[in-house]
C-alpha atoms as a PDB file:
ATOM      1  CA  UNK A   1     -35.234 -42.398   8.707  1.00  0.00           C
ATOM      2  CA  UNK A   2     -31.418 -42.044   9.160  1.00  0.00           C
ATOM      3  CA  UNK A   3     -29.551 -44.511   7.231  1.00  0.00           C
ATOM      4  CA  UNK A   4     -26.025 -45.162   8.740  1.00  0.00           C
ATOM      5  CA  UNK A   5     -23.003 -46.062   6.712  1.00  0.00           C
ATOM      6  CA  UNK A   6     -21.587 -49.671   6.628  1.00  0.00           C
ATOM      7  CA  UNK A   7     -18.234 -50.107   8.389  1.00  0.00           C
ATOM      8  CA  UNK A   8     -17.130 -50.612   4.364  1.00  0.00           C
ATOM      9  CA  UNK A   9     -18.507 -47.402   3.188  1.00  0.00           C
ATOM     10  CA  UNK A  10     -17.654 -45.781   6.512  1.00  0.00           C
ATOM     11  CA  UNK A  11     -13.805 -46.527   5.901  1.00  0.00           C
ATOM     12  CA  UNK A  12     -13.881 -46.004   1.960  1.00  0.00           C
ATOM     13  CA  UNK A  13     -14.642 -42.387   2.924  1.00  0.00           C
ATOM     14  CA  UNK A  14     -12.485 -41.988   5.408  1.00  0.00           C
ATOM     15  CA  UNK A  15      -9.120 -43.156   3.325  1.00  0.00           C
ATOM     16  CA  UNK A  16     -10.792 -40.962   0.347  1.00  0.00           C
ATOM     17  CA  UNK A  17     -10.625 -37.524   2.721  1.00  0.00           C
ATOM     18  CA  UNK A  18      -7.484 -38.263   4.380  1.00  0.00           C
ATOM     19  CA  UNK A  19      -6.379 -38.989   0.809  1.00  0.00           C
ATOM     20  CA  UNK A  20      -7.998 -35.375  -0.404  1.00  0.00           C
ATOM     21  CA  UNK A  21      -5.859 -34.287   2.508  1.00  0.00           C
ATOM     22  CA  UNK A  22      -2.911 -35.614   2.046  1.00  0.00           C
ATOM     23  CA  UNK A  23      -2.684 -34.399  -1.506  1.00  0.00           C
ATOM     24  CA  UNK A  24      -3.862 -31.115  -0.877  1.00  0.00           C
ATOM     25  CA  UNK A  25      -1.383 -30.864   1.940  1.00  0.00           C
ATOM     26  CA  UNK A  26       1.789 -31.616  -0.418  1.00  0.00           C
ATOM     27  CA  UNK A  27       0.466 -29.130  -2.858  1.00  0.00           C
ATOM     28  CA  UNK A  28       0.509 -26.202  -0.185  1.00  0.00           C
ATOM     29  CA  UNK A  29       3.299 -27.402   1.430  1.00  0.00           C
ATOM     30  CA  UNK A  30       5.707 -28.571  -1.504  1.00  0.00           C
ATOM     31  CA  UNK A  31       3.881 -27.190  -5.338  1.00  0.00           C
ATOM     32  CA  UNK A  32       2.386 -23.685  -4.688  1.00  0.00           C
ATOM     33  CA  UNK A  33       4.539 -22.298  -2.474  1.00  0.00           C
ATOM     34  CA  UNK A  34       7.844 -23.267  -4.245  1.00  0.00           C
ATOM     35  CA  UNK A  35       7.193 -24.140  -8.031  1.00  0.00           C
ATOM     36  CA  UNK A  36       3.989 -22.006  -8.871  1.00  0.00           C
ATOM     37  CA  UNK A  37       4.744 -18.297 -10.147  1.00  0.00           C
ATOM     38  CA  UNK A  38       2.155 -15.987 -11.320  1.00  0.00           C
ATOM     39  CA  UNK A  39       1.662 -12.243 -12.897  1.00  0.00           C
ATOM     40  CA  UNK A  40      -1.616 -10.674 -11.274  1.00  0.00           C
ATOM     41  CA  UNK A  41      -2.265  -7.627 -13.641  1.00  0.00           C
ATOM     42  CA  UNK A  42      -4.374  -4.429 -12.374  1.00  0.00           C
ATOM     43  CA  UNK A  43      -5.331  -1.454 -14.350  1.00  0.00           C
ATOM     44  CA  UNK A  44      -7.509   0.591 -11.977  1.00  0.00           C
ATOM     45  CA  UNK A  45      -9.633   3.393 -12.845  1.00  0.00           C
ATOM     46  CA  UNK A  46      -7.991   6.243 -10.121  1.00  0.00           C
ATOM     47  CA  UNK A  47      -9.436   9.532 -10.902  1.00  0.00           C
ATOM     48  CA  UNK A  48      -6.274  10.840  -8.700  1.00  0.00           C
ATOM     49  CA  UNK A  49      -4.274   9.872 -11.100  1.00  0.00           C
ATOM     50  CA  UNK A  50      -6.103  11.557 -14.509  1.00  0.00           C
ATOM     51  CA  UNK A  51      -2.681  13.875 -14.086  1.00  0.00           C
ATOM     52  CA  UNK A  52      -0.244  11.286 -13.636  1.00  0.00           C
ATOM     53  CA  UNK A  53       1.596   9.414 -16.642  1.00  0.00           C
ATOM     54  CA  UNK A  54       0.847   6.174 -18.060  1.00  0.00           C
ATOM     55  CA  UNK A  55       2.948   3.510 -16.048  1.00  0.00           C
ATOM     56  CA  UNK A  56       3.498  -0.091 -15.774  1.00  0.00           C
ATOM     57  CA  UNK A  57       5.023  -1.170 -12.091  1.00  0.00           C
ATOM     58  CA  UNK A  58       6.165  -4.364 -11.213  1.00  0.00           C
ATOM     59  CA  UNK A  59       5.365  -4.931  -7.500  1.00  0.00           C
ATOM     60  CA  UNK A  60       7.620  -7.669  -5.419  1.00  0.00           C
ATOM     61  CA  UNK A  61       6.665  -8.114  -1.594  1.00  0.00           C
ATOM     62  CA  UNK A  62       7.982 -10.725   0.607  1.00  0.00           C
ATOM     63  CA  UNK A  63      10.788 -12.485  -0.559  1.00  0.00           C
ATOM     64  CA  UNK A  64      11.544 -13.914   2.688  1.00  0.00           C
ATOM     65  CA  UNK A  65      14.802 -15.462   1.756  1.00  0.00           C
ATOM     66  CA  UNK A  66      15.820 -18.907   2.935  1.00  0.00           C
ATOM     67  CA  UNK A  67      16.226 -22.946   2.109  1.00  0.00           C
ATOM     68  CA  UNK A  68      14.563 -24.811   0.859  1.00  0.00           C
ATOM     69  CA  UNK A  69      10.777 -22.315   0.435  1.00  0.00           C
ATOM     70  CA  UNK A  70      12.948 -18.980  -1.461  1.00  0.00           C
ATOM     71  CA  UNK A  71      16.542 -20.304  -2.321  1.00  0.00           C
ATOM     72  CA  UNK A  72      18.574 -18.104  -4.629  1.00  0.00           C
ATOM     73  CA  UNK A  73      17.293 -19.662  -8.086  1.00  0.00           C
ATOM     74  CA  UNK A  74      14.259 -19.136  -6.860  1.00  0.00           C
ATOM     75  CA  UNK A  75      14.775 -15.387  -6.441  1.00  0.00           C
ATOM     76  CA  UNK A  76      17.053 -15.557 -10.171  1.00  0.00           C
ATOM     77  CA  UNK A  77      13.841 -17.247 -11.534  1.00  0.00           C
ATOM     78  CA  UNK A  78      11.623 -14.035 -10.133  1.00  0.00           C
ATOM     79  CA  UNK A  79      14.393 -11.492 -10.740  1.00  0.00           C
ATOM     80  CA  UNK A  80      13.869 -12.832 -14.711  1.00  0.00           C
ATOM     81  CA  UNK A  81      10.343 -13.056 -15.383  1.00  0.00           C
ATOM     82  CA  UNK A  82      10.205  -8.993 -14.286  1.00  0.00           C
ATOM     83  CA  UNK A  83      12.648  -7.872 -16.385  1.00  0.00           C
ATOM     84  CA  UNK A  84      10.352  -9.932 -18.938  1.00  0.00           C
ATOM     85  CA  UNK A  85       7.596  -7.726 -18.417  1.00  0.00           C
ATOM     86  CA  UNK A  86       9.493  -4.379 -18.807  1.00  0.00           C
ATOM     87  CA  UNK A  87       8.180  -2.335 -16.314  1.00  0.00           C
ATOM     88  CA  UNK A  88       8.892   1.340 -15.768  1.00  0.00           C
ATOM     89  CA  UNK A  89       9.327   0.975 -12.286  1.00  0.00           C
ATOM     90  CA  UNK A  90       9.693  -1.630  -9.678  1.00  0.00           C
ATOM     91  CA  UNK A  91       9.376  -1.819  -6.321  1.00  0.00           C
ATOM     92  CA  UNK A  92       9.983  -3.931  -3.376  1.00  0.00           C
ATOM     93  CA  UNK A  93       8.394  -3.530  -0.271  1.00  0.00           C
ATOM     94  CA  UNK A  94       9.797  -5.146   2.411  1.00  0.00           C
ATOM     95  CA  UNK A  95      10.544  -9.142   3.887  1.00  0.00           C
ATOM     96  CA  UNK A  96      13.762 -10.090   2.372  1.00  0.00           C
ATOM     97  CA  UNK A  97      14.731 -12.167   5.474  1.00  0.00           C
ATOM     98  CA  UNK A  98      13.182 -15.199   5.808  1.00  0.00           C
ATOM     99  CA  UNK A  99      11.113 -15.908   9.538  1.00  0.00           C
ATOM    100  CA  UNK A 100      11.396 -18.962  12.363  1.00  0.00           C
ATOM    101  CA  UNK A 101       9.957 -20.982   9.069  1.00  0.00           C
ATOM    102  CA  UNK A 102      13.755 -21.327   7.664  1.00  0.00           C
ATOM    103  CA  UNK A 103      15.617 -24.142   7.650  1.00  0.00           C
ATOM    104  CA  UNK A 104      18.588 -22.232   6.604  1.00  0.00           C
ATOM    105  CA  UNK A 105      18.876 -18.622   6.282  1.00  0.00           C
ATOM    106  CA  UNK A 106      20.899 -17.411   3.395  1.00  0.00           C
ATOM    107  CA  UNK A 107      23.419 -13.925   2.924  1.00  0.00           C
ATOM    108  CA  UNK A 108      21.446 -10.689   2.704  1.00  0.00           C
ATOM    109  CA  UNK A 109      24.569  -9.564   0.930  1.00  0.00           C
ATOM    110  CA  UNK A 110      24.077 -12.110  -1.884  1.00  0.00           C
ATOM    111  CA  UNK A 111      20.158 -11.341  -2.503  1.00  0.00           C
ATOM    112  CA  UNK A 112      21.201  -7.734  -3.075  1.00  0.00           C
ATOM    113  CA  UNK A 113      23.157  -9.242  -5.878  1.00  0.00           C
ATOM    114  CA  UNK A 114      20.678 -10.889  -7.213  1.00  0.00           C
ATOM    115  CA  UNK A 115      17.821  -8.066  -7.155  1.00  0.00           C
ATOM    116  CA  UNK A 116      20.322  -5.356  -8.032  1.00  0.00           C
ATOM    117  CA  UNK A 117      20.076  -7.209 -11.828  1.00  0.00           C
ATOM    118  CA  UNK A 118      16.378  -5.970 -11.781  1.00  0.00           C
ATOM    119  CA  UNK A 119      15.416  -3.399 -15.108  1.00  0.00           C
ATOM    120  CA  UNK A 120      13.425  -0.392 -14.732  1.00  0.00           C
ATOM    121  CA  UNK A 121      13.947   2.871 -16.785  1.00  0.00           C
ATOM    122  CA  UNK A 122      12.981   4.833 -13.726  1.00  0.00           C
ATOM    123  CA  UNK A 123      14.603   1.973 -11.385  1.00  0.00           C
ATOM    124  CA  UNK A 124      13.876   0.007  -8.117  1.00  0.00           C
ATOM    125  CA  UNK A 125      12.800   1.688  -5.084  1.00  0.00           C
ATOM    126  CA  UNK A 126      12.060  -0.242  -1.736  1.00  0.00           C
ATOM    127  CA  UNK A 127      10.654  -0.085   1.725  1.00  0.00           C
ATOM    128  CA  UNK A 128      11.884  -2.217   4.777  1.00  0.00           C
ATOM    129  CA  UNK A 129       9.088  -4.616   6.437  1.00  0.00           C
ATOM    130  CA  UNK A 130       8.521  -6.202   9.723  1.00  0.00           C
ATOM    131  CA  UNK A 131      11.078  -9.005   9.315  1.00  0.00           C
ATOM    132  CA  UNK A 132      13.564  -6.898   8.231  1.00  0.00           C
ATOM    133  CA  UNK A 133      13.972  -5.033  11.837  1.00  0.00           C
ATOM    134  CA  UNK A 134      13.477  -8.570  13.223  1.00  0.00           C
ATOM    135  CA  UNK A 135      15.733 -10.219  11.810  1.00  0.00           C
ATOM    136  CA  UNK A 136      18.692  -7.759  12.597  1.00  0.00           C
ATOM    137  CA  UNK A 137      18.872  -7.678  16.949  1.00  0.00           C
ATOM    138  CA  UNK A 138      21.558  -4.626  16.582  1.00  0.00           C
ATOM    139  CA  UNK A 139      18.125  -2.805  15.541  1.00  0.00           C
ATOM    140  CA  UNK A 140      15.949  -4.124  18.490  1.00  0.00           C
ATOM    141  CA  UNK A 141      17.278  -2.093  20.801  1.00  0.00           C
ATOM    142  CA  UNK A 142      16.128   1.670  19.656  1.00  0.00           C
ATOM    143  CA  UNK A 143      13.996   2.916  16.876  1.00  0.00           C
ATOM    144  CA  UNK A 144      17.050   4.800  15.694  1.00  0.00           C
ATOM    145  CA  UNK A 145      18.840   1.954  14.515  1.00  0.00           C
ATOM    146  CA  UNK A 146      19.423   0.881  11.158  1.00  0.00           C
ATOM    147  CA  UNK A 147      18.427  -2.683   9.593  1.00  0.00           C
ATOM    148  CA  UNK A 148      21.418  -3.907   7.497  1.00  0.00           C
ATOM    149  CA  UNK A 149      19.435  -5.055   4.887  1.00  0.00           C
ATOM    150  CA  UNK A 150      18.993  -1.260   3.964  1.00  0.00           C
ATOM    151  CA  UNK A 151      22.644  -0.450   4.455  1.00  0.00           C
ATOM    152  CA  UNK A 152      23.198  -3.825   1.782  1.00  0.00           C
ATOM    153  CA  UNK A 153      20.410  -2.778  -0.538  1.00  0.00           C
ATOM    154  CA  UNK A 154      21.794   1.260  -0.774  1.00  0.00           C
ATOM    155  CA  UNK A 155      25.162  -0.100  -1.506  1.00  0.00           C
ATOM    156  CA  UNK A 156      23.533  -2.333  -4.599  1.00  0.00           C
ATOM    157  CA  UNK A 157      21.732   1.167  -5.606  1.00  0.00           C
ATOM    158  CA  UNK A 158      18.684   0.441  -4.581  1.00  0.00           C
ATOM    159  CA  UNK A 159      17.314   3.301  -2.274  1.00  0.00           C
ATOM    160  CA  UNK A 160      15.232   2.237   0.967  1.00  0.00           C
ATOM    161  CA  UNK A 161      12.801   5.176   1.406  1.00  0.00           C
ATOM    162  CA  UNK A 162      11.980   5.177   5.354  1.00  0.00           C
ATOM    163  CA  UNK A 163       9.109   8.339   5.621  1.00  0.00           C
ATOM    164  CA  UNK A 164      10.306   9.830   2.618  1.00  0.00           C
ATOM    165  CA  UNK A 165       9.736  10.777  -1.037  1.00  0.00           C
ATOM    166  CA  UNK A 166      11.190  11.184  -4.174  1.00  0.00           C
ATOM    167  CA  UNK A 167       9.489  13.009  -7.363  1.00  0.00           C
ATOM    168  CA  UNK A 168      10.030  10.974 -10.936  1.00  0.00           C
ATOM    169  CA  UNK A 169       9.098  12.008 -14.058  1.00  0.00           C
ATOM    170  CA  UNK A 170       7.435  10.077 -17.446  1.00  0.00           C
ATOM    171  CA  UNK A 171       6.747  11.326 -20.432  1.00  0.00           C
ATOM    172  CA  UNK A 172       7.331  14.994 -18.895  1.00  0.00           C
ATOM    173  CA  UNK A 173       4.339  14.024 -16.028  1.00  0.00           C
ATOM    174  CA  UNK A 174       5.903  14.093 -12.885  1.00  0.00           C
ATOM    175  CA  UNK A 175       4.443  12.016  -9.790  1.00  0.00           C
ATOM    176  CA  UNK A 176       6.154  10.969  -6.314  1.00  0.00           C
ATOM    177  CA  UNK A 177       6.452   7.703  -4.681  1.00  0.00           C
ATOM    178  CA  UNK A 178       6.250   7.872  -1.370  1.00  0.00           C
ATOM    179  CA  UNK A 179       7.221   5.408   1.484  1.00  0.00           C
ATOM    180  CA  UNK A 180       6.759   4.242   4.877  1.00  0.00           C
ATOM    181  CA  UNK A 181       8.437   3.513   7.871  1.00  0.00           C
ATOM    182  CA  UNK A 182       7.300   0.282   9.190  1.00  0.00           C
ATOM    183  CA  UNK A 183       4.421  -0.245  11.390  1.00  0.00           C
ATOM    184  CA  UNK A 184       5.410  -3.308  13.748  1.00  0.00           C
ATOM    185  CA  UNK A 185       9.576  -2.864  13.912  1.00  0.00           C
ATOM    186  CA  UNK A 186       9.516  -4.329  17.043  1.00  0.00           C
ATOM    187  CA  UNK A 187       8.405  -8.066  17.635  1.00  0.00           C
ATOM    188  CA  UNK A 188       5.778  -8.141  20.301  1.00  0.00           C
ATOM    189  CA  UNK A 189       6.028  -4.573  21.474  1.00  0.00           C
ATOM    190  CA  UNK A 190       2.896  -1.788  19.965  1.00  0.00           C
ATOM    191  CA  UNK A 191       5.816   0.653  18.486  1.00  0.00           C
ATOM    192  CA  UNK A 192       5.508   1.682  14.832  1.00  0.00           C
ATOM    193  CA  UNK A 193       8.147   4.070  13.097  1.00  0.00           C
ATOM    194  CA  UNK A 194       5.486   5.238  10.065  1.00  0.00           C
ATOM    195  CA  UNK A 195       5.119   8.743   9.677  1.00  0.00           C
ATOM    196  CA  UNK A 196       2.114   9.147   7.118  1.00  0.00           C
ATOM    197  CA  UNK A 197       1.439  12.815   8.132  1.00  0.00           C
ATOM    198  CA  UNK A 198       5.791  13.601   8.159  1.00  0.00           C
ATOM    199  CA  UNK A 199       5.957  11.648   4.652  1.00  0.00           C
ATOM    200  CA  UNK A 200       3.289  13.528   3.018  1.00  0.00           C
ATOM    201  CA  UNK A 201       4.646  16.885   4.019  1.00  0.00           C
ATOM    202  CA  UNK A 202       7.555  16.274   1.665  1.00  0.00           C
ATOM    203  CA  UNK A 203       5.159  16.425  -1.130  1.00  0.00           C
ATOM    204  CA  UNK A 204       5.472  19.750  -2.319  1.00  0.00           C
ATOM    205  CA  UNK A 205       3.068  19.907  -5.655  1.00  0.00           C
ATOM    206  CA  UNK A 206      -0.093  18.893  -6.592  1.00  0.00           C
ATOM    207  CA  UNK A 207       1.343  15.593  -8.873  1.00  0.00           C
ATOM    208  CA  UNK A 208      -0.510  12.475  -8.132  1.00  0.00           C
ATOM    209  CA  UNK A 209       1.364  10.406  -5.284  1.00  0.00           C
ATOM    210  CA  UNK A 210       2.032   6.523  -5.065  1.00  0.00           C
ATOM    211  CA  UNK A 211       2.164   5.155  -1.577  1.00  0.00           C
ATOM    212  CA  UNK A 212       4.631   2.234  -0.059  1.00  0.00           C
ATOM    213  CA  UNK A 213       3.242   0.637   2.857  1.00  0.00           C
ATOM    214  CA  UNK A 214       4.461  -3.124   3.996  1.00  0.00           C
ATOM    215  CA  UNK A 215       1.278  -3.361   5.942  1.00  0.00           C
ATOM    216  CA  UNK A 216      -1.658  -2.873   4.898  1.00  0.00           C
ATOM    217  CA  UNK A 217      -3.054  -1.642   8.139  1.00  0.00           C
ATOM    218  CA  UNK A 218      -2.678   1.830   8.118  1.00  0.00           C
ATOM    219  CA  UNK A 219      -4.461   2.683   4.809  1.00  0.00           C
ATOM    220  CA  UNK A 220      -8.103   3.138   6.829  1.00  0.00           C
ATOM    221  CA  UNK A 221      -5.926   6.869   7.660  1.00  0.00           C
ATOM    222  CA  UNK A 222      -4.145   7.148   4.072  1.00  0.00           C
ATOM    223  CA  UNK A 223      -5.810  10.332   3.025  1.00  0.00           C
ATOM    224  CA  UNK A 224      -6.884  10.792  -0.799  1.00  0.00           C
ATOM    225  CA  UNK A 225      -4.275  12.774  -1.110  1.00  0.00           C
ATOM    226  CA  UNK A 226      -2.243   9.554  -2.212  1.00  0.00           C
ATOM    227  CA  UNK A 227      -3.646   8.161  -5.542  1.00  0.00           C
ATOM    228  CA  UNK A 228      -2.622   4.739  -5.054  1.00  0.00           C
ATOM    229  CA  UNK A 229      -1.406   2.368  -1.679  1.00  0.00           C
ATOM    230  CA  UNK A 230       0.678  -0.794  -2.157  1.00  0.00           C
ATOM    231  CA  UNK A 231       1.604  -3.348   0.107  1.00  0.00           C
ATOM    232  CA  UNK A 232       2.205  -6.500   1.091  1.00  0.00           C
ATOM    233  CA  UNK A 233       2.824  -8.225   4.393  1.00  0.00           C
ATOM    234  CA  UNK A 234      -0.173 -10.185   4.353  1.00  0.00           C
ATOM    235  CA  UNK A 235       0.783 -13.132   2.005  1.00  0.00           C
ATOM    236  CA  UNK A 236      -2.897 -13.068   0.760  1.00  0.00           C
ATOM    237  CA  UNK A 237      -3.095 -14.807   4.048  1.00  0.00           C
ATOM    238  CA  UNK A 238      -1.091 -17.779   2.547  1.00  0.00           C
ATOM    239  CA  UNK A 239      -4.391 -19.890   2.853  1.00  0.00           C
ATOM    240  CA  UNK A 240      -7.127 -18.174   0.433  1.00  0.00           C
ATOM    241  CA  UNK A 241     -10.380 -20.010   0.160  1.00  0.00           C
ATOM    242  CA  UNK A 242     -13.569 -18.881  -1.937  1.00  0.00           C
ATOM    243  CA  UNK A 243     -12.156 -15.380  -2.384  1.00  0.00           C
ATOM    244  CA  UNK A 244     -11.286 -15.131   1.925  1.00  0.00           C
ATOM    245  CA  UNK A 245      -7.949 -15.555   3.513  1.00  0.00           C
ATOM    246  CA  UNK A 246      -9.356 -17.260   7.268  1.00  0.00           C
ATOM    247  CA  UNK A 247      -5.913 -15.903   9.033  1.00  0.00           C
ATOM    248  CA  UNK A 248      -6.031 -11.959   8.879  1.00  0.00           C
ATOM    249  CA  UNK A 249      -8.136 -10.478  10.651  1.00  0.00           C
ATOM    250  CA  UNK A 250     -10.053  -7.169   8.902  1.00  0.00           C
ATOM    251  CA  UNK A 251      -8.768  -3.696   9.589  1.00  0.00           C
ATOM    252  CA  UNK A 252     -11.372  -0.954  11.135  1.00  0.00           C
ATOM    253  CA  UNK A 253     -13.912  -3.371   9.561  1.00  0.00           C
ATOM    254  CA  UNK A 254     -12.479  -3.372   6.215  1.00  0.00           C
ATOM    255  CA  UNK A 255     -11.015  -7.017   4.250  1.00  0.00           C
ATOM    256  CA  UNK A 256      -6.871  -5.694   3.587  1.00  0.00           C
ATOM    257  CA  UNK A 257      -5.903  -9.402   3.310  1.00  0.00           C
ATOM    258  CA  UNK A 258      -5.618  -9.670  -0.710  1.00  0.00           C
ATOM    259  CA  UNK A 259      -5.946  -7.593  -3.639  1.00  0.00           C
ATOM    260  CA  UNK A 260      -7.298  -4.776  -5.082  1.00  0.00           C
ATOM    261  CA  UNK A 261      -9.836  -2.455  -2.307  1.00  0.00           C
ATOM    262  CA  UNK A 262     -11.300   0.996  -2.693  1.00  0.00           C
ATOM    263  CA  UNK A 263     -12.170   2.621   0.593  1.00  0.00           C
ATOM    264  CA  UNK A 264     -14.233   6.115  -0.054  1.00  0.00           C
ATOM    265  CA  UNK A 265     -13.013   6.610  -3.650  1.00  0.00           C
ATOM    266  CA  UNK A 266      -9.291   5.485  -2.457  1.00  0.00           C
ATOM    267  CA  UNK A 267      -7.343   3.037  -3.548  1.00  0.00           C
ATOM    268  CA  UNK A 268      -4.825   0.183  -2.534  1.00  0.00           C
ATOM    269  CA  UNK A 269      -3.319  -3.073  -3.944  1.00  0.00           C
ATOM    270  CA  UNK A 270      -2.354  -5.552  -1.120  1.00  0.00           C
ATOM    271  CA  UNK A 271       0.214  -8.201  -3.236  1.00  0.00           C
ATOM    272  CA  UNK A 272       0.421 -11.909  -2.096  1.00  0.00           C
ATOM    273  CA  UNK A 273       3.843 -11.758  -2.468  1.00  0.00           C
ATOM    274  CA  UNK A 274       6.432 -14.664  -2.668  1.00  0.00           C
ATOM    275  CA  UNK A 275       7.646 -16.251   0.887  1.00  0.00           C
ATOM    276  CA  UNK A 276       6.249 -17.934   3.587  1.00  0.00           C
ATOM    277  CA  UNK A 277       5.943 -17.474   7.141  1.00  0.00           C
ATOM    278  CA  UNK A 278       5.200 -18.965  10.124  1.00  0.00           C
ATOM    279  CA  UNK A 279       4.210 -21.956   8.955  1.00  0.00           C
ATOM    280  CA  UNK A 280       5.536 -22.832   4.838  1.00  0.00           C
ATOM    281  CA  UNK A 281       2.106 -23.583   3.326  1.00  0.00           C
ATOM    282  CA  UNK A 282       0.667 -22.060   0.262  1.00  0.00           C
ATOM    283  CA  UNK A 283      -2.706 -22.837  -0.896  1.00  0.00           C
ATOM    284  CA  UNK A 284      -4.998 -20.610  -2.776  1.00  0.00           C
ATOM    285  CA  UNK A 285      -2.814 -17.499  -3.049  1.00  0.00           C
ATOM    286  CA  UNK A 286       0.347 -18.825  -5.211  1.00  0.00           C
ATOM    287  CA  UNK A 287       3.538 -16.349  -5.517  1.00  0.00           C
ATOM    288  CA  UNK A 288       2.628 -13.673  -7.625  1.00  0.00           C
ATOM    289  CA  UNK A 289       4.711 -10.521  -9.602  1.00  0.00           C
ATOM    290  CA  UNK A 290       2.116  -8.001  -9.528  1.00  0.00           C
ATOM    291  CA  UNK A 291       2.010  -5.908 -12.292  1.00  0.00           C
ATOM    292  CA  UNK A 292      -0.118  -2.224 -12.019  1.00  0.00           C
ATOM    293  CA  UNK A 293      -1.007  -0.371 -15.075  1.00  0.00           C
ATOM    294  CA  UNK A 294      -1.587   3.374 -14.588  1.00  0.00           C
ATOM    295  CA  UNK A 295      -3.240   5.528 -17.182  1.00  0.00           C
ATOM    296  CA  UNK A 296      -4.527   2.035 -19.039  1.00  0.00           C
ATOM    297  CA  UNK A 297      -7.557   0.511 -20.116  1.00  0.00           C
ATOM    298  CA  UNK A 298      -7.153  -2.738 -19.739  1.00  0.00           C
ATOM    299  CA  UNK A 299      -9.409  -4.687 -17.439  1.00  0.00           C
ATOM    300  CA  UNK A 300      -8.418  -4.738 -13.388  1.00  0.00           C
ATOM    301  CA  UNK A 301      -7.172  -8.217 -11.897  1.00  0.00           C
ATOM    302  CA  UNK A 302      -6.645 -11.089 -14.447  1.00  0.00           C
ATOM    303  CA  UNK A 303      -4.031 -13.932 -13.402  1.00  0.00           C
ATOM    304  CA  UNK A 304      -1.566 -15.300 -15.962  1.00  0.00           C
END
């Protein structure tokens, strides 16, 4: 027999979920995605990289600059808790504009400041992402132009790799870092500037290779050749729920959204990052600093 609610009980529930929603609406909207800041740690077993040297990157992905969701204490407060960590290397991969989602957009010039004050002893490489080419209309207009965040970021000696590589060295093993042009440059029109095959040519011995990427969505052709893929673009989705982020869609039939995937023995680490887009909401996926060891034995993805 179906037993039907009172008109009491009937309204008690409904204040309780629209209070449930309420709340958990000013947590994504106003805690997660502006107070919360977390380290997610990975040590992967990569047998690509049983050459390579033991190595602790810091990986930062989508700043997406702006008041009131990444203001510049915000960035200070990031900046900080890296150079806290002491990584051997950092790197940035792309998004330091904010989107439509700003409510003020704030200097390029003076974020450059600001990350330039990042420690590495083998120091801070970066890619360009989707939202940097958006963001700068002299660059709509041909593939050949050039984003002014990278002209700002060079001048604060950070170099922009764009289909290129550069060989480091740790502990006398060398490896290269590699990265790409970005895949979706141009809002709304199917043009991507990546050169994986060009990139890798540049690699010139058999040392173990680490991969830039701002979207995730080319790794399906990332040949093993590359020990190691990192990227961001994704922001875990920005709503993660039981382990699934409902907004991106899978790649070739594979789950990029979030985290740490191995694809026929290869590797990549898709970072949450820090800003939002579209719409500001955070819930389930709070900024995170990931942190990579290489060549460690500590257990792959803990939270702190």
């Amino acid at each position: 027999m179906l037993i039907l609610p009172s008109r009491r009980q009937f309204l008690t529930g409904l204040g309780a979920a629209v209070g449930v929603a309420g709340t958990t609406g000013a947590y994504g909207f106003g805690i997660e995605p502006l107070h919360r800041l977390v380290v997610t740690r990975y040590a992967p077993s990569i047998p690509a990289w049983a050459n390579g040297p033991s190595l602790r990157i810091a990986v930062l992905a989508d700043f997406h600059i702006c008041e009131p969701f990444m203001p510049f204490d915000r960035v200070v407060q990031i900046v900080d808790a890296t150079n806290a960590l002491r990584p051997d290397l950092v790197l940035m991969l792309g998004d330091y504009p904010a989107g439509k989602v700003a409510w003020r957009k704030l200097p390029l010039a003076d974020f450059a400041r600001l990350v330039e004050g990042l420690r590495a002893p083998l120091g801070t490489y970066s890619i360009l992402g989707n939202h940097d080419w958006w963001d700068d209309e002299a660059t709509q207009l041909a593939v050949g132009g050039t984003p002014r965040v990278r002209k700002i970021l060079e001048a604060r000696g950070i170099p922009v790799l764009e289909n290129d590589v550069i060989r480091l060295t740790k502990d006398g093993k060398p490896f290269w870092l590699a990265g790409l042009g970005d895949q979706e440059p141009f809002e709304h029109r199917p043009i991507s500037i990546a050169d994986l095959p060009g990139t890798l040519a540049k690699v010139t011995d058999d040392a173990p290779v680490l991969m830039m990427a701002h979207e995730p969505k080319i790794f399906p052709w990332v040949s093993e050749r590359v020990a190691l893929t990192l990227s961001g673009h994704t922001h875990g989705g920005q709503v993660r729920i039981f382990g699934r982020s409902p907004a991106i869609r899978p790649v070739a039939g594979h789950d990029l959204a979030y985290g740490h995937r191995v694809i026929d023995g290869r590797h990549i680490i898709v970072s949450g990052g820090f800003g939002v887009s579209r719409i500001p909401v955070r819930f389930g996926v709070p900024p995170e600093i990931v942190m990579v060891e290489l060549g460690q034995s500590a257990p792959d993805a803990t939270t702190s």
